[in-house]
Protein backbone atom coordinates (compact mmCIF):
# COMPACT_ATOMS: atom_id res chain seq x y z
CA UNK A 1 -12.67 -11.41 63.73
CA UNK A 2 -13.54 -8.37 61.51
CA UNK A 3 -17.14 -7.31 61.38
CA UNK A 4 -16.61 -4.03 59.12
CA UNK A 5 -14.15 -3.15 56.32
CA UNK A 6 -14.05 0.38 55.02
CA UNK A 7 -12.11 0.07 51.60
CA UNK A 8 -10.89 3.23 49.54
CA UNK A 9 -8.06 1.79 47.70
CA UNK A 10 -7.50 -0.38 45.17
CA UNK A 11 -5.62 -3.83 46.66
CA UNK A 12 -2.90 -5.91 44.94
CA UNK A 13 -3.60 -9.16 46.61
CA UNK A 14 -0.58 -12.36 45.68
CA UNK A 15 -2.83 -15.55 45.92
CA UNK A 16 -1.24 -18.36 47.79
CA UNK A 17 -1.49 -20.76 44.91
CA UNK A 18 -2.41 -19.91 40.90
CA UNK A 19 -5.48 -22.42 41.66
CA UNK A 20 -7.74 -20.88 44.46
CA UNK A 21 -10.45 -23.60 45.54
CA UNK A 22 -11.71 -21.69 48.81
CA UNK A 23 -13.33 -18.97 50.52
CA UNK A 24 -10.25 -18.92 53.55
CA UNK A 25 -7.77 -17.72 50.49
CA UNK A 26 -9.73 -14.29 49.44
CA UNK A 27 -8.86 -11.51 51.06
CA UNK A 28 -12.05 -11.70 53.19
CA UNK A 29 -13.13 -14.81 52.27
CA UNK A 30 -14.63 -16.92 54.79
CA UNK A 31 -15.15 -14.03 57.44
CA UNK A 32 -19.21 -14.68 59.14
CA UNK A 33 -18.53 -12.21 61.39
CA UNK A 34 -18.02 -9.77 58.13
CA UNK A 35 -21.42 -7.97 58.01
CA UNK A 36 -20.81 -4.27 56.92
CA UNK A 37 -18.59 -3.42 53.61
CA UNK A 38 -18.40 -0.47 52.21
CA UNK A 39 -16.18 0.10 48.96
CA UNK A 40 -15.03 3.94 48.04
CA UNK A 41 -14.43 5.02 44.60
CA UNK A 42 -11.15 3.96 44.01
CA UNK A 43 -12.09 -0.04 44.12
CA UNK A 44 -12.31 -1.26 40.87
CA UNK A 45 -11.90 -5.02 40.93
CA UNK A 46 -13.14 -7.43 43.80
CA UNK A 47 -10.54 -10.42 43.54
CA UNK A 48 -11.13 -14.01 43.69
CA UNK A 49 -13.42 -15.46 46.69
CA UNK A 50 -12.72 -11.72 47.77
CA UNK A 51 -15.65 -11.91 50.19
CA UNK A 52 -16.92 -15.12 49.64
CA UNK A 53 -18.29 -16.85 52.46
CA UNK A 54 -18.81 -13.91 54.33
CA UNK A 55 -21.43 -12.40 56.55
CA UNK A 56 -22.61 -9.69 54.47
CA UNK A 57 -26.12 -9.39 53.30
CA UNK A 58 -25.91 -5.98 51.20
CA UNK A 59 -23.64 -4.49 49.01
CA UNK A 60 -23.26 -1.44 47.13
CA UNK A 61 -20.59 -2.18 44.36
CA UNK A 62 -20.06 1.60 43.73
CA UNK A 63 -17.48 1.75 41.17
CA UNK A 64 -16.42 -1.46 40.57
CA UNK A 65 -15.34 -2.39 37.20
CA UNK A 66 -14.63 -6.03 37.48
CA UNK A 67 -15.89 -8.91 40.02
CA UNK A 68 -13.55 -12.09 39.60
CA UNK A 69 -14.27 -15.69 39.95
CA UNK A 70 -16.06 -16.69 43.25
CA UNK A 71 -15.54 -13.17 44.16
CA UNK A 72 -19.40 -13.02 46.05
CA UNK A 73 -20.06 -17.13 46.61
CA UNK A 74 -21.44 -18.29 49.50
CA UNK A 75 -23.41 -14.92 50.27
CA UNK A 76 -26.97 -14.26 51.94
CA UNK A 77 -27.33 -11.79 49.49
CA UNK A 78 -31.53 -11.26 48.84
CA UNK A 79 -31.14 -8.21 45.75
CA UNK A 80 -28.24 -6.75 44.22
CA UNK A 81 -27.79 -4.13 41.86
CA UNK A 82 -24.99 -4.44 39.23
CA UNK A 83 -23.98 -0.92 38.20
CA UNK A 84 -23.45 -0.07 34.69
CA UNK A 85 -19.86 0.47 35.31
CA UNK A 86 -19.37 -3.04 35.65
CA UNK A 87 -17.68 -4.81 32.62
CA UNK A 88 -16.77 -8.38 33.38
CA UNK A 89 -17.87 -10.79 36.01
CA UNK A 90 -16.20 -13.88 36.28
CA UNK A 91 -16.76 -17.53 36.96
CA UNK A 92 -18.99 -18.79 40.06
CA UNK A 93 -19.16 -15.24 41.01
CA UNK A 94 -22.85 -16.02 42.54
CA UNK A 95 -22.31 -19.46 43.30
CA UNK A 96 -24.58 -20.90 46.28
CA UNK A 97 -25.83 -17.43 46.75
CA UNK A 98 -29.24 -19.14 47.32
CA UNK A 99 -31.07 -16.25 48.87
CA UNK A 100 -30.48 -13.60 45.54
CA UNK A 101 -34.05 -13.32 44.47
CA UNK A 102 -34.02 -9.68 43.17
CA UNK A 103 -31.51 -8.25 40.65
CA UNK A 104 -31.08 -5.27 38.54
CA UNK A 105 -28.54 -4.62 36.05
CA UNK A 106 -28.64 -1.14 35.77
CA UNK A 107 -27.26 0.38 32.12
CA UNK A 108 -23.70 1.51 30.98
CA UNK A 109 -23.67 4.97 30.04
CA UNK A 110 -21.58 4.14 26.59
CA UNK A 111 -23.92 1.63 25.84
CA UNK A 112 -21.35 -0.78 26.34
CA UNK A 113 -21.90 -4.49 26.90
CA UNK A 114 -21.47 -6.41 30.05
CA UNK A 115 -19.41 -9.82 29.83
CA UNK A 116 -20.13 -12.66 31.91
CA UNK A 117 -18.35 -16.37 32.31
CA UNK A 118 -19.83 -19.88 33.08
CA UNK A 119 -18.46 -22.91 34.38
CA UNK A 120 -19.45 -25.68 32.07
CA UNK A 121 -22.62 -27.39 33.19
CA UNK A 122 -24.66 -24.64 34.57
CA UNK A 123 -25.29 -20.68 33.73
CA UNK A 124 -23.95 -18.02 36.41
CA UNK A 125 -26.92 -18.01 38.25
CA UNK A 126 -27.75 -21.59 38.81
CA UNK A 127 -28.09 -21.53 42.37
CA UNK A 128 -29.65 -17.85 42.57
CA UNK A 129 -33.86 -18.31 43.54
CA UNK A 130 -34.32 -15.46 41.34
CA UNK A 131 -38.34 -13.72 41.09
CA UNK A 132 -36.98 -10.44 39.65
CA UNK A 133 -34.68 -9.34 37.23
CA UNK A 134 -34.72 -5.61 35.71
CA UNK A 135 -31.98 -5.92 33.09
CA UNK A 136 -31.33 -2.43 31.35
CA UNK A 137 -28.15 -3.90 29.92
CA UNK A 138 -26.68 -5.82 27.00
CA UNK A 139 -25.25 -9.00 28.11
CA UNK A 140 -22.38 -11.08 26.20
CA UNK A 141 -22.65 -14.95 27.70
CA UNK A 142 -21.61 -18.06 25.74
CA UNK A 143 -23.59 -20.72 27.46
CA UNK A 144 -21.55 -23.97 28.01
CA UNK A 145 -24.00 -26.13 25.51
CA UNK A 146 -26.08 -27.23 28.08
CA UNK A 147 -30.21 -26.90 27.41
CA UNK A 148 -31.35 -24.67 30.25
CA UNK A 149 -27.97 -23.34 30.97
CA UNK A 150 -29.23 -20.10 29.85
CA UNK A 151 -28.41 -16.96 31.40
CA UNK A 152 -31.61 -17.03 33.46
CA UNK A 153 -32.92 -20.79 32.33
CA UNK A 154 -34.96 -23.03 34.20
CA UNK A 155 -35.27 -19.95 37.19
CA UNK A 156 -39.53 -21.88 37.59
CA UNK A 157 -39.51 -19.04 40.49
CA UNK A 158 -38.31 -16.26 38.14
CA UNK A 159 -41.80 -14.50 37.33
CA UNK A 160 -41.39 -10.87 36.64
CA UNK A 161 -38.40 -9.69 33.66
CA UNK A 162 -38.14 -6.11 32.73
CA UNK A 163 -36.33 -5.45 29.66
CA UNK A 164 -34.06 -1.73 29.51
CA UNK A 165 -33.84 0.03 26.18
CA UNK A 166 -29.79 -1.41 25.83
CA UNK A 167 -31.02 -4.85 25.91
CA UNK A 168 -30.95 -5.67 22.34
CA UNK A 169 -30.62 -9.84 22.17
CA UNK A 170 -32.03 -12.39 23.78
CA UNK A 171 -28.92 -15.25 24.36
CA UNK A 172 -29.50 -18.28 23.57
CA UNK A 173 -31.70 -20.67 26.48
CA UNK A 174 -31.52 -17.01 27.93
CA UNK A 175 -35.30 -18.04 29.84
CA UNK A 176 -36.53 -21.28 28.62
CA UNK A 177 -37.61 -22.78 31.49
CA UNK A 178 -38.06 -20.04 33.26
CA UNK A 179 -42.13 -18.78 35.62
CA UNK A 180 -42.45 -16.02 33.25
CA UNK A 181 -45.84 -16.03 31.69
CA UNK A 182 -45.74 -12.62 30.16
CA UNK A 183 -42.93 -10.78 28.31
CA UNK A 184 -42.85 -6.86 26.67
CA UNK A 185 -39.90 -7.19 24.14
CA UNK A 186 -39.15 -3.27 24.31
CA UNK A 187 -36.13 -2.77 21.97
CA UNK A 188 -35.26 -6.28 21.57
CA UNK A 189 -34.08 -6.81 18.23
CA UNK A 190 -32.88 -10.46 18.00
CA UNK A 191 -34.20 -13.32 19.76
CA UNK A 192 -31.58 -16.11 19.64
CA UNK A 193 -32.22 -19.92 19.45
CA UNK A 194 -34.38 -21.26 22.53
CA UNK A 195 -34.53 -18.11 24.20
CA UNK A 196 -38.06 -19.13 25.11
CA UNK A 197 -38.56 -21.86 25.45
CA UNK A 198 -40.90 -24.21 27.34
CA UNK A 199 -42.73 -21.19 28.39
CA UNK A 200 -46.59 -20.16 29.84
CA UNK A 201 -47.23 -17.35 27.86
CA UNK A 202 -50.55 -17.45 26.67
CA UNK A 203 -49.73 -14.48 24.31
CA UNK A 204 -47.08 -12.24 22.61
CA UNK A 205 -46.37 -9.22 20.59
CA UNK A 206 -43.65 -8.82 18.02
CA UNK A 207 -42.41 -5.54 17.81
CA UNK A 208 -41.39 -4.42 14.61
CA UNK A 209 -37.98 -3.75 16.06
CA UNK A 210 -37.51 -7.35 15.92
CA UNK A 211 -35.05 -8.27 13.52
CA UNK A 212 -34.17 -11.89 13.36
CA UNK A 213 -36.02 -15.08 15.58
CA UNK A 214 -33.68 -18.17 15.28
CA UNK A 215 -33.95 -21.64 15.89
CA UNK A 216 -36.84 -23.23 18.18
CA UNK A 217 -37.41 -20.15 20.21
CA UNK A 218 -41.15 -20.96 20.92
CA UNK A 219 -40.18 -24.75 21.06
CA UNK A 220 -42.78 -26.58 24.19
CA UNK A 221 -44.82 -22.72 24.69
CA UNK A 222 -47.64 -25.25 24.79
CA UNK A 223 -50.03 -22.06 26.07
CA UNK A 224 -49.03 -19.78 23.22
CA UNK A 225 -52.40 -18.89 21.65
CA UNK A 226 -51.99 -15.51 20.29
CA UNK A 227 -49.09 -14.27 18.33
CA UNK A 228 -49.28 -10.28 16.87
CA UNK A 229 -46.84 -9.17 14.32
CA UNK A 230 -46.14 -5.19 14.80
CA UNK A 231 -44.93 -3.53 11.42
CA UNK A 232 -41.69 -2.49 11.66
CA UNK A 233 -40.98 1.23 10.79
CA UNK A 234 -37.86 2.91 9.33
């Protein structure tokens, strides 16, 4: 019955099958009465369903490099903050975390770009109620084909999006659908097919770091009245 793990070293963990399907086969998957972890330096990867299904409600990922598949399901996580040294993050890592409203990506000191899976169907955070994102890193996502299986698609509760200078593309879908009803594009230099779609802005700016806007990105922006056009300077 643990209720706190104090971890400081990096685990090699053998998985009972090749083909995990549940939370009772991570290392503290599946543990309610889990409610305080805290990882030391050392921990770079959190394995699969590692502490899925557990009680924790916070979580500092410190200096974790990698988060594998299912590695945080099931959570009652309300914000998280994904550090910049964070470079992959697997399938279903969020899945049924239906509390996450708030989350942060904070950016990678190299500039590097942070890779993220999907199950076919759905994006990463299909289940996640998010209102807040503050996303001060590039993200590399190939959405499964799926219209509003963007990175942060259909999210109607998803209102407020702040945009870090690393961000540099919008993905594809990446929030068509989404509550957002105003958007500043910072350093956003390509906007990739149906990035916005189907939303309520009533206006937009351009700026002229904007490169490239591919197919149908204002597609159904039914309120988009006012469209400015920065120059774009050398």
């Amino acid at each position: 019955p643990l209720e706190i793990v104090m971890l400081d070293r990096e685990l090699n963990y053998l998985f009972p099958s090749d083909d995990l399907n549940d939370a009772a086969e991570g290392l503290f998957g599946n543990k309610s009465t889990l409610t305080s972890v805290t990882l030391g330096d050392n921990v770079k990867t959190l394995s699969p369903y590692m502490f899925a299904k557990s009680g924790i409600t916070t979580l500092n990922l410190n200096k974790v490099e990698t988060i594998a598949d299912n590695a945080l399901a099931n959570l009652a996580l309300t914000s998280l903050t994904i550090p910049g040294n964070v470079m992959t993050i697997g399938n279903s890592v969020f899945a049924n975390c239906d509390k996450l409203a708030s989350l942060t990506f904070e950016p990678n000191s190299d500039g590097k770009e942070l890779s993220i899976s999907s199950n076919a169907g759905f994006g990463p955070f299909y289940h996640c109620p998010l209102t807040t994102l503050n996303l001060n890193r590039e993200l590399k996502y190939s959405i499964p084909g799926v219209d509003g299986s963007g990175l942060f698609g259909a999210k109607t509760e998803l209102t407020k999006v702040t945009l870090g200078d690393q961000v540099k593309t919008l993905s594809p879908h990446m929030f068509a659908g989404s509550g957002i009803t105003s958007l500043d594009l910072n350093k956003v230099e390509t906007i990739q097919t149906r990035a916005l779609a189907r939303l309520a802005m009533t206006s937009l700016t351009i700026p002229g770091n904007v490169m490239t806007i591919e197919n149908n990105v204002f597609e159904g922006c039914k309120s988009l009245a006012e469209l400015v056009f920065l120059p774009h300077s050398e």
